[in-house]
Protein backbone atom coordinates (compact mmCIF):
# COMPACT_ATOMS: atom_id res chain seq x y z
CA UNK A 1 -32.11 -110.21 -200.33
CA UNK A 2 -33.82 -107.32 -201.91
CA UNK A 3 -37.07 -105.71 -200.14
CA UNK A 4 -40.35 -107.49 -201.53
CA UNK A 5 -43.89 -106.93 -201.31
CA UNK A 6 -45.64 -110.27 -200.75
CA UNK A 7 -49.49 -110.92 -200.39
CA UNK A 8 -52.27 -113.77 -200.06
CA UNK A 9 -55.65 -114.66 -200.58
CA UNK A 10 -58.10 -115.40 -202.81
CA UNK A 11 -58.11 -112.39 -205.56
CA UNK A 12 -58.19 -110.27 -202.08
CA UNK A 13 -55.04 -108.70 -200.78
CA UNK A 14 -54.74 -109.80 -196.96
CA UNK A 15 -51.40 -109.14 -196.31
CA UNK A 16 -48.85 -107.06 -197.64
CA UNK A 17 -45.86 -105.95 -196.03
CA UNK A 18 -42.20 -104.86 -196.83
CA UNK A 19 -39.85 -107.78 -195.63
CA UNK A 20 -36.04 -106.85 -195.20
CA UNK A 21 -34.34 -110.26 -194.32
CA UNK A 22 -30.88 -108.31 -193.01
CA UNK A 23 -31.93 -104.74 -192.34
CA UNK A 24 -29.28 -104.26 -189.62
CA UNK A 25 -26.82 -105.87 -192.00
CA UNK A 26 -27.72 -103.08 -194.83
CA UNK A 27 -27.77 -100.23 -192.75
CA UNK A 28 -24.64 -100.67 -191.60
CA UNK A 29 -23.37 -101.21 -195.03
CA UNK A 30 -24.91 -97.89 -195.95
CA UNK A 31 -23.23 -96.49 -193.09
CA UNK A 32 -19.58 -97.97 -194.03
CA UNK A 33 -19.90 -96.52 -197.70
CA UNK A 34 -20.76 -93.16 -196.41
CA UNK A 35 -18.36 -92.93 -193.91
CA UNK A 36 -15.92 -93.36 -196.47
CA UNK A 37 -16.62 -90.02 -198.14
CA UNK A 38 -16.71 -87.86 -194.84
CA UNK A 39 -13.55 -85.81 -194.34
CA UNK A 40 -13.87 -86.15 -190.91
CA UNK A 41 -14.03 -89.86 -189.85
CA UNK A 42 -10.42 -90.25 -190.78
CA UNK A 43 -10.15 -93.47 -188.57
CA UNK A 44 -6.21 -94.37 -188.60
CA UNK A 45 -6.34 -96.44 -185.98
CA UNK A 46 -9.75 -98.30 -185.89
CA UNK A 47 -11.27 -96.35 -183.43
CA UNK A 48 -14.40 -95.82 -185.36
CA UNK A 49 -16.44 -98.57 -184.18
CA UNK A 50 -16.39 -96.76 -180.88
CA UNK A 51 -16.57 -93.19 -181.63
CA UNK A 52 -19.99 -93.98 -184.20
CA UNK A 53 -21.37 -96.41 -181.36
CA UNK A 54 -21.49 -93.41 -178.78
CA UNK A 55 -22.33 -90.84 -181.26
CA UNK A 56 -25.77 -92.92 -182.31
CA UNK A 57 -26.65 -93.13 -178.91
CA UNK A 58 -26.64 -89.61 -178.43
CA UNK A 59 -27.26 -87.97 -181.61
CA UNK A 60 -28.86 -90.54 -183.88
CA UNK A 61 -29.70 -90.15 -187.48
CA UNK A 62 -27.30 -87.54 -187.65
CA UNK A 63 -23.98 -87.87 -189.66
CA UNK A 64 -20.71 -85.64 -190.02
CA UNK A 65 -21.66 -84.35 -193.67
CA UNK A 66 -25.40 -83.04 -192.75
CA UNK A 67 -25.58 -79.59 -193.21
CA UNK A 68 -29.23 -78.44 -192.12
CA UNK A 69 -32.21 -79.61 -190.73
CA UNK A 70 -34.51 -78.96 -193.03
CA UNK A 71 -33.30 -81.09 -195.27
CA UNK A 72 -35.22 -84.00 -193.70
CA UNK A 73 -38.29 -82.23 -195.32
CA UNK A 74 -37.08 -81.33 -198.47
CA UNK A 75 -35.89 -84.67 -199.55
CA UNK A 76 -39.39 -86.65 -198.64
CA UNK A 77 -40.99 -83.30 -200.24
CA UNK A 78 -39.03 -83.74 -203.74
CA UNK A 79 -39.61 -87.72 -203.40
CA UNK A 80 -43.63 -86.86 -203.18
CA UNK A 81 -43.53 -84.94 -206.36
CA UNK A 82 -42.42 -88.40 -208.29
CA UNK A 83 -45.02 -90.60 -206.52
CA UNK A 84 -47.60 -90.10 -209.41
CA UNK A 85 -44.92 -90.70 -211.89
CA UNK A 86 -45.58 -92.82 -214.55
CA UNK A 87 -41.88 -93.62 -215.64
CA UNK A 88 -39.57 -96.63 -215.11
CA UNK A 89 -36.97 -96.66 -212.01
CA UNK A 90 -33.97 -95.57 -214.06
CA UNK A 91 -36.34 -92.27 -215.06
CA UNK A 92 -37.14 -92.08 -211.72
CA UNK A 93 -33.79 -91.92 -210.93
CA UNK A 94 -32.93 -89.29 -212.83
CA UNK A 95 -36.01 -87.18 -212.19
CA UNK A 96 -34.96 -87.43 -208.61
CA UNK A 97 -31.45 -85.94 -209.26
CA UNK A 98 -32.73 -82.93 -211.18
CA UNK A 99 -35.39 -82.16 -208.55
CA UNK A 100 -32.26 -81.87 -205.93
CA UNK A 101 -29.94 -79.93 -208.17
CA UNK A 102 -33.19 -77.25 -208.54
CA UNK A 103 -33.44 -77.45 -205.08
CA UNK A 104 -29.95 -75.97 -204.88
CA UNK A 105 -30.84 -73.26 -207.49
CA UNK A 106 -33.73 -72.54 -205.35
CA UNK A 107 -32.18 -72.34 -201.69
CA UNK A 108 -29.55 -69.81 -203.88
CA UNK A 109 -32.78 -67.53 -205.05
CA UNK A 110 -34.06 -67.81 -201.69
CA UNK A 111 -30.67 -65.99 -200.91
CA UNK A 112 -29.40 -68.72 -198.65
CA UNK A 113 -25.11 -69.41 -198.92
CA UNK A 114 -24.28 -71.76 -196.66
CA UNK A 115 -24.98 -75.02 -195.90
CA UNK A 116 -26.53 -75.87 -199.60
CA UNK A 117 -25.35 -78.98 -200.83
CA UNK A 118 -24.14 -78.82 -204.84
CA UNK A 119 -24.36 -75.18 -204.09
CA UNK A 120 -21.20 -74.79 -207.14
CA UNK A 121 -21.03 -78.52 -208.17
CA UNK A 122 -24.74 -77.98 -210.00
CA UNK A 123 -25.59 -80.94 -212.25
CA UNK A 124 -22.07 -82.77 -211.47
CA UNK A 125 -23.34 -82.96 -208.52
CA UNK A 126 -21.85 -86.27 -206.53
CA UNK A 127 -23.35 -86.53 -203.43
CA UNK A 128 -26.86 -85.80 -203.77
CA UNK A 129 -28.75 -84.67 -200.23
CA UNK A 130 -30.97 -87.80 -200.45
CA UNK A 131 -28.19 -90.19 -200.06
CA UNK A 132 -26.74 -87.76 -197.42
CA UNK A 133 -30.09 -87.97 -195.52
CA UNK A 134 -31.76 -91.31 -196.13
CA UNK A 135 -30.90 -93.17 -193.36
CA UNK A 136 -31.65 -90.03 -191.02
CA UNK A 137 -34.61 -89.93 -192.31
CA UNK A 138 -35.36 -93.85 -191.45
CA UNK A 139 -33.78 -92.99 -188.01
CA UNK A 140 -36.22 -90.76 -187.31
CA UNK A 141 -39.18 -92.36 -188.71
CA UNK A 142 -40.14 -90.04 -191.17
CA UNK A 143 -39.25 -92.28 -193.96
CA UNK A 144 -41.10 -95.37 -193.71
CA UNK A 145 -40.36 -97.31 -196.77
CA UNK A 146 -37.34 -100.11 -195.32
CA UNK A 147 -35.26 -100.03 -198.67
CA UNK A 148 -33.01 -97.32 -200.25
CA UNK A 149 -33.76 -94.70 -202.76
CA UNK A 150 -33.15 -96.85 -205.72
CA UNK A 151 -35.15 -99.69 -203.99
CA UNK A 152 -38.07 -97.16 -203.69
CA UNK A 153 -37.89 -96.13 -207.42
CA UNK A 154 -37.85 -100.10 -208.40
CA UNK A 155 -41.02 -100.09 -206.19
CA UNK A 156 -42.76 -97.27 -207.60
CA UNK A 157 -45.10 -99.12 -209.67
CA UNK A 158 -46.21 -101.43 -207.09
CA UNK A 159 -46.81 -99.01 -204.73
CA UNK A 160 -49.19 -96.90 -207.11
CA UNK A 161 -50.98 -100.58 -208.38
CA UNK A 162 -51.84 -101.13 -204.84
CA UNK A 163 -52.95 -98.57 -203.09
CA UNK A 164 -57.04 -98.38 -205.08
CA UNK A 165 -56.99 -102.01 -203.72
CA UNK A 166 -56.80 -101.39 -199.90
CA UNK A 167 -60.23 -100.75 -199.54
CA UNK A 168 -60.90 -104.07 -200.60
CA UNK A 169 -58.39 -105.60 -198.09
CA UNK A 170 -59.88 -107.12 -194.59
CA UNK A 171 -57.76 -104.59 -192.69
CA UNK A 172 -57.51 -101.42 -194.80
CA UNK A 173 -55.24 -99.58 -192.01
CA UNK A 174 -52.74 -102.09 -192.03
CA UNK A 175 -52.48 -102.43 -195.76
CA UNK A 176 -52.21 -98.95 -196.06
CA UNK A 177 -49.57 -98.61 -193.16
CA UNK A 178 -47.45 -101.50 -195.33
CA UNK A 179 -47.79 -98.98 -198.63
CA UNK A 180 -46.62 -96.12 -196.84
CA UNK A 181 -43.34 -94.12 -197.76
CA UNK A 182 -43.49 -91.44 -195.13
CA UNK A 183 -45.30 -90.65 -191.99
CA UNK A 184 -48.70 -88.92 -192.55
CA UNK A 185 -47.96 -86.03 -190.29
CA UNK A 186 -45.19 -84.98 -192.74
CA UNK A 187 -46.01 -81.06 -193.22
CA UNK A 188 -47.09 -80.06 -196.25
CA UNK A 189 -44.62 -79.04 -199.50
CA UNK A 190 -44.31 -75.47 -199.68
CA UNK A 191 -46.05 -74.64 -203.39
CA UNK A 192 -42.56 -72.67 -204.00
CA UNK A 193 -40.32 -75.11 -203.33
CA UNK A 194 -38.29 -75.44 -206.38
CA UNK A 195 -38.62 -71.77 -207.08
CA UNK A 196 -37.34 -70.07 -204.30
CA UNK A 197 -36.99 -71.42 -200.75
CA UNK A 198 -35.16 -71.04 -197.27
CA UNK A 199 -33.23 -73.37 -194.55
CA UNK A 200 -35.74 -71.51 -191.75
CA UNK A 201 -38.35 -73.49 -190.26
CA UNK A 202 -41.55 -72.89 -189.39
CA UNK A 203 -42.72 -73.55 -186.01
CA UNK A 204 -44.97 -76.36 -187.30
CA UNK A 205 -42.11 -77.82 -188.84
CA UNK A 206 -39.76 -77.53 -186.10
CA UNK A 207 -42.24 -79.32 -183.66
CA UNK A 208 -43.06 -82.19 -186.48
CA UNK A 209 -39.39 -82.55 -186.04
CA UNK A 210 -39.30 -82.53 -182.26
CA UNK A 211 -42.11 -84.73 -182.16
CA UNK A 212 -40.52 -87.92 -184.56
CA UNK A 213 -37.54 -87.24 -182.78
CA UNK A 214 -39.24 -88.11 -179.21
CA UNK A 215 -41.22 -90.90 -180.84
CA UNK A 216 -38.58 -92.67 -182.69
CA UNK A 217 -35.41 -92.06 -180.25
CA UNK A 218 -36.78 -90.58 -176.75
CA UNK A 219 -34.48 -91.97 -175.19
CA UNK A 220 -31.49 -90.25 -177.25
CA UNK A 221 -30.09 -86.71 -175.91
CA UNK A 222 -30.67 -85.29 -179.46
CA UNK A 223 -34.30 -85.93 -178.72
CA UNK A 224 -34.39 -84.31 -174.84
CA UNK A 225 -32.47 -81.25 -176.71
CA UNK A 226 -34.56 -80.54 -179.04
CA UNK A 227 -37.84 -80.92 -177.06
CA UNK A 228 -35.82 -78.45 -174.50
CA UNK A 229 -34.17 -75.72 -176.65
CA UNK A 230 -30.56 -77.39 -175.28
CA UNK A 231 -29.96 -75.71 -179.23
CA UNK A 232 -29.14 -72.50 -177.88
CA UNK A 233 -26.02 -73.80 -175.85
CA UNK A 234 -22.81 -72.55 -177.59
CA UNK A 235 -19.83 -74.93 -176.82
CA UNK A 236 -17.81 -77.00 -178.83
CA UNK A 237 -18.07 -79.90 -176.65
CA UNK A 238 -20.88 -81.71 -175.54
CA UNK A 239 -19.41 -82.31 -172.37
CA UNK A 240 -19.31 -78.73 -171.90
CA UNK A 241 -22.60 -78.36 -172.35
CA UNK A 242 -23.84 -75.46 -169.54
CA UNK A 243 -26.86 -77.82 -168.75
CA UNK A 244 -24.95 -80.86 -168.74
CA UNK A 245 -26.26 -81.67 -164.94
CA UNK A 246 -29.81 -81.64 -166.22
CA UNK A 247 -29.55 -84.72 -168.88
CA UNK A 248 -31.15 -87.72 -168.19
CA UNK A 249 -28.60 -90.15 -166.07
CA UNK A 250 -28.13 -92.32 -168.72
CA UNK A 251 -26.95 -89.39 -171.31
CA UNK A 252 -24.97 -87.57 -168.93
CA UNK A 253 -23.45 -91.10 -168.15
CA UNK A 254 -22.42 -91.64 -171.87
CA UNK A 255 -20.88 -88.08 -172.18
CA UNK A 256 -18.99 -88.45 -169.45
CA UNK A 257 -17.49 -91.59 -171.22
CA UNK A 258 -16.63 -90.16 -174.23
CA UNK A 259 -15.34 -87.33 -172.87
CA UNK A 260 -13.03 -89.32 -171.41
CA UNK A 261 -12.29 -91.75 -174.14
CA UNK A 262 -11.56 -88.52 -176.21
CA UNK A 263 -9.44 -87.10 -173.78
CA UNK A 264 -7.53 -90.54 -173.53
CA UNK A 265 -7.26 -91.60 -176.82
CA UNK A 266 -6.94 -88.18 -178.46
CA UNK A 267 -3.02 -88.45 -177.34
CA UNK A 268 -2.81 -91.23 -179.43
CA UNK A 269 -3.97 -90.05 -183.01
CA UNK A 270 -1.75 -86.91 -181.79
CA UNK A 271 0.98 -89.36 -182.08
CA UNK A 272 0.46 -91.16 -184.82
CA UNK A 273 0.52 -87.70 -186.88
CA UNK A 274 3.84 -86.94 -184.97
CA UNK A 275 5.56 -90.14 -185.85
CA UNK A 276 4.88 -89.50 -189.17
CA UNK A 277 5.91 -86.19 -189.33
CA UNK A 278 9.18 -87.24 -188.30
CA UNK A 279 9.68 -89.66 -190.78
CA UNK A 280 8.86 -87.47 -193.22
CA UNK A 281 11.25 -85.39 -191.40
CA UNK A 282 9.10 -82.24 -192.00
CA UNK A 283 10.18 -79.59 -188.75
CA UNK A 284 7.16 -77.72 -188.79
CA UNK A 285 5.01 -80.44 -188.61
CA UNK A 286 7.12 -82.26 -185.80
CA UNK A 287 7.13 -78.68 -183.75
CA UNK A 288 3.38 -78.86 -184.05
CA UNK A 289 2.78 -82.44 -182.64
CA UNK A 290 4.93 -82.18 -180.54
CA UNK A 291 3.59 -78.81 -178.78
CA UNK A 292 -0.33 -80.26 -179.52
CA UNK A 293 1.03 -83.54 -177.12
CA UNK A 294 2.89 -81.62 -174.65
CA UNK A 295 -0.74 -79.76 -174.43
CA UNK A 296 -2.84 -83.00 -174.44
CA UNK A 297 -0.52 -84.45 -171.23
CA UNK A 298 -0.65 -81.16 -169.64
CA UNK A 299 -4.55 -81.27 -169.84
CA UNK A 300 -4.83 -85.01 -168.26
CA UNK A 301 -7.44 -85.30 -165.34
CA UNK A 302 -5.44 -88.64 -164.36
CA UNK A 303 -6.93 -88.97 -160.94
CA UNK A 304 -10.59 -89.05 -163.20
CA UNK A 305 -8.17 -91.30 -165.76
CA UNK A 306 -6.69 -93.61 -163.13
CA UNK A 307 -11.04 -94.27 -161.86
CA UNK A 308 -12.21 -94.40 -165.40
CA UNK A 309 -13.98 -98.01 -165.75
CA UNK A 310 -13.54 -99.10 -169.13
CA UNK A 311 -15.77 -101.97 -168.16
CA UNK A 312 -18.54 -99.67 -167.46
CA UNK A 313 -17.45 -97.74 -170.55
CA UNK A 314 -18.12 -100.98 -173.15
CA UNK A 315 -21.55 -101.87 -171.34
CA UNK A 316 -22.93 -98.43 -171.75
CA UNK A 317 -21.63 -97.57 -176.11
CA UNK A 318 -23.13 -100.83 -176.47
CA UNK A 319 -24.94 -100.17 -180.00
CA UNK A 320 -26.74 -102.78 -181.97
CA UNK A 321 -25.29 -101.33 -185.07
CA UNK A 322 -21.65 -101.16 -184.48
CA UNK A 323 -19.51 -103.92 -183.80
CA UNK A 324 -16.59 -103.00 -181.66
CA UNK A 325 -13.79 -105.62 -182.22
CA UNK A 326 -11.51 -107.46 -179.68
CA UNK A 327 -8.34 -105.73 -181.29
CA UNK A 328 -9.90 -102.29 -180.69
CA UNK A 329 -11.04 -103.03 -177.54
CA UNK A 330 -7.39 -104.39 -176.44
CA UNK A 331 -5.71 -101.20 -178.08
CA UNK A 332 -7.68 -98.73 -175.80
CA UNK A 333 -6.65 -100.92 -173.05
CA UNK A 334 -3.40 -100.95 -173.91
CA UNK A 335 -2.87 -97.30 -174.32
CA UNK A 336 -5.20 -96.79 -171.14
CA UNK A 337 -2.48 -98.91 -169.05
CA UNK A 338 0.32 -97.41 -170.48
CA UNK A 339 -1.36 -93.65 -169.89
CA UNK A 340 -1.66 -94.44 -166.34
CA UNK A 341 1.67 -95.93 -165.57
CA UNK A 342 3.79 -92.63 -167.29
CA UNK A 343 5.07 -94.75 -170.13
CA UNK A 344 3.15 -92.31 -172.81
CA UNK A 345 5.99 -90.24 -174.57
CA UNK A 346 7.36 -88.73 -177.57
CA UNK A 347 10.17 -90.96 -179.25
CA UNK A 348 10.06 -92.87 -182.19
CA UNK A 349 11.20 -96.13 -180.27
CA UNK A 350 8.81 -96.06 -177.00
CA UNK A 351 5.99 -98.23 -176.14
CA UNK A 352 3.53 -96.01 -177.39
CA UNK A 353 4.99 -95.45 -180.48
CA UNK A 354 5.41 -99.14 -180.71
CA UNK A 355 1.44 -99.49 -179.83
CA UNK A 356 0.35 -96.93 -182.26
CA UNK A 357 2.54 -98.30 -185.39
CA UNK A 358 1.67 -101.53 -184.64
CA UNK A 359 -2.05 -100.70 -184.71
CA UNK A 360 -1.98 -99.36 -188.21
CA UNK A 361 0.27 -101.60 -189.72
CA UNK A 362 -2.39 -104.40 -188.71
CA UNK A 363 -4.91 -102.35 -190.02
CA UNK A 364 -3.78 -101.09 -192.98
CA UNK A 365 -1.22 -103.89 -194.04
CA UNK A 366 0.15 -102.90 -197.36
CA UNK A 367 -0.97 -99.50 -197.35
CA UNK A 368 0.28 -98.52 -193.65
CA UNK A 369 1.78 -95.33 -194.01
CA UNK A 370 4.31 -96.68 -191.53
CA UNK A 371 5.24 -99.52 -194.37
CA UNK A 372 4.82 -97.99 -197.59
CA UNK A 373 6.87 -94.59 -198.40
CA UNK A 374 4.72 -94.18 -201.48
CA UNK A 375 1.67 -94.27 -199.32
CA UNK A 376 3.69 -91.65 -196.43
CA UNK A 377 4.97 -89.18 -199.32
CA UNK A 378 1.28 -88.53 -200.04
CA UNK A 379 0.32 -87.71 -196.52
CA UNK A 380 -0.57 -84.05 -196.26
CA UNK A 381 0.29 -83.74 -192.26
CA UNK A 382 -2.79 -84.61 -190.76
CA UNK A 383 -5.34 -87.42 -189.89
CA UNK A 384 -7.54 -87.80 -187.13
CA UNK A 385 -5.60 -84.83 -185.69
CA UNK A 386 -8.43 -83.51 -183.57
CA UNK A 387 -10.45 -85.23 -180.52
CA UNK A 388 -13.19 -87.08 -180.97
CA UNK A 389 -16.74 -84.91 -180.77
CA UNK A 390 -19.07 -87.54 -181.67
CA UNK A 391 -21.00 -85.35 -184.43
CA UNK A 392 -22.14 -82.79 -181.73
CA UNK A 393 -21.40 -80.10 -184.24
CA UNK A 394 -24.09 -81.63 -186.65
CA UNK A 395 -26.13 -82.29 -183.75
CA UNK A 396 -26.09 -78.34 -181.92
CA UNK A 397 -26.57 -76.98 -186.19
CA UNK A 398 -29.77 -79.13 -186.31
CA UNK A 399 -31.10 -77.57 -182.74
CA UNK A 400 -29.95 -74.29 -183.31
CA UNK A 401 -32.71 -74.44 -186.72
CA UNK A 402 -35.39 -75.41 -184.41
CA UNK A 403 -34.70 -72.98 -181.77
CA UNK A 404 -34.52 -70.63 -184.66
CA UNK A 405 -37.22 -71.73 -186.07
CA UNK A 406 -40.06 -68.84 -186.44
């Protein structure tokens, strides 16, 4: 059911509130639908579920198409600038979408070149940065409003009819907490904002950050990063983070599980892309897996393998947004047993190639790669080819801006 604004009493407002009957449910919609256009959540073999439930433990409110932090202020900035609008939802709407393709045009005068989103696309724009950073934004408190954009510009009207009557409410503060769209302490918009801005921060803006960060998640490692510089740390792994020893138990805990479950599982996406190659019976492809898995066994810590508790492992990515399905759940312990007992190897007609085609072909049915030929001739050579990082790489971008920050 859509958000609604209810309220009682005689002629006197004395309650209002937003009420979201399924708001788990519809995030986690949201998520699906974005994950679908993000490159790098190629998820072959239903292992997403997993990989999303550890990376919003650690880094939440982040997502693999972010590009830079301050982004969380310029989309609540542009949405301001509407507030006093006087137009219907659909104008709204499109008001909206030419305040972020400006935005674009200004981040380009401010001399900024990477990282813009519609930087070239301009008014064709597909993805606008709102959609890219709404539920971020929620994540992290700064939005307040429960609904999605177009759920905001419905409510528009209501918002603006209501807020001259708080004063005559019986509780003004919580009326006007229930009217609210974003936190109060959001900094103020920059008078040049569609002119001729910059990704920088400014230190007030990095610690507004810092500080919804250790309100909303503290208990998240993005949140003891940030609030500790862990920004400046220059590795492509989490796990190989040079402070690693200093997280909080719980979040070294977790990284040491997915490093693991990357390690582990990694060997399996490895060969999915290798069994394909070889049906597609492409040699430079099949030299390349087969080199990338010779490397991946090579690497195996299997006396840290053969201790790994995958018990342990489900209790601690339990995440109240994912739901992590028996079949996944039996595939990692499938491959996990056949890892430890040497029966991992390269030919077509093995266990593990067995394990991994069966996988897909559940998943996928019709359109298994391993089924269809039409659906394998358009296969460029890769998916899912690379371990698992669990959106660190957004994660260390955003902390690098407010270590940078200035």
């Amino acid at each position: 059911m859509a958000n609604q604004c209810t309220s009682s009493g005689g002629g006197k407002m004395s309650s209002l509130a937003w009420i979201d009957f399924d708001e788990a449910e519809r995030q986690r919609a949201q998520r699906i639908m974005a994950l679908f256009q993000e490159r790098e959540t190629r998820d072959e073999l239903g292992l997403g579920s997993i990989r999303d439930s550890i990376a919003d433990h650690l880094f939440p409110g982040t997502s693999t198409i972010q590009t830079r932090l301050r982004y969380m202020l310029f989309i609540p900035w542009l949405f301001q600038m509407l507030e006093d609008s006087s137009v219907g939802p659909d104008e709204l709407a499109r008001e909206a979408r030419a305040f972020e393709t400006r935005l674009a045009n200004a981040l380009k005068a401010g001399g900024e070149t990477n990282g813009i989103i519609g930087r070239d696309a301009g008014a064709d724009l597909q993805r606008l940065p709102s959609s890219v950073y709404w539920a971020g934004l929620g994540t992290w408190g700064i939005r307040l409003f429960p609904g999605s954009a177009d759920s905001l510009f419905s409510s528009m009207r209501h918002l603006q009819r209501n807020r001259p009557r708080i004063r005559e409410s019986e509780d003004p503060a919580v009326e006007a907490q229930a009217l609210l769209i974003w936190t109060p302490a959001l900094p103020s918009r920059p008078r040049d904002l569609l002119e001729a801005t910059r990704f920088k921060l400014s230190l007030d803006e990095a610690q507004f950050i810092i500080d919804r960060l250790v309100a909303s998640q503290p208990h998240s490692l993005l949140a003891f990063l940030a609030r500790t510089s862990g920004g400046e740390a220059d590795c492509q792994n989490i796990w190989e983070h040079p402070h690693l020893a200093d997280f909080p138990k719980d979040a070294r805990t977790l990284v040491e599980h997915g490093a693991m479950f990357s390690s582990v599982m990694h060997g399996a996406s490895l060969l999915y892309n290798l069994l394909l190659s070889q049906m597609r019976e492409r040699s430079d492809w099949i030299e390349k897996y087969e080199a990338r898995l010779a490397d991946w066994r090579a690497g195996l810590d299997m006396p840290a393998i053969r201790a790994w508790s995958l018990d342990a492992f489900w209790q601690a990515i339990d995440h109240p947004a994912h739901r992590i399905r028996s079949a996944a759940k039996r595939f990692v312990t499938d491959w996990l047993a056949l890892l430890k007992s040497g029966g991992v190897s390269v030919g077509n007609r093995t266990d593990a190639a067995r394990m991994v085609q069966d996988r897909e072909r559940r998943l996928k049915t019709s359109q298994s790669r391993f089924a269809n030929r039409a659906v394998r001739d358009r296969w460029t050579g890769a998916s899912g080819a690379e371990p698992l990082s669990f959106r660190w790489a957004q994660a260390r971008s955003h902390l690098r801006d407010i270590v940078n920050a200035e």
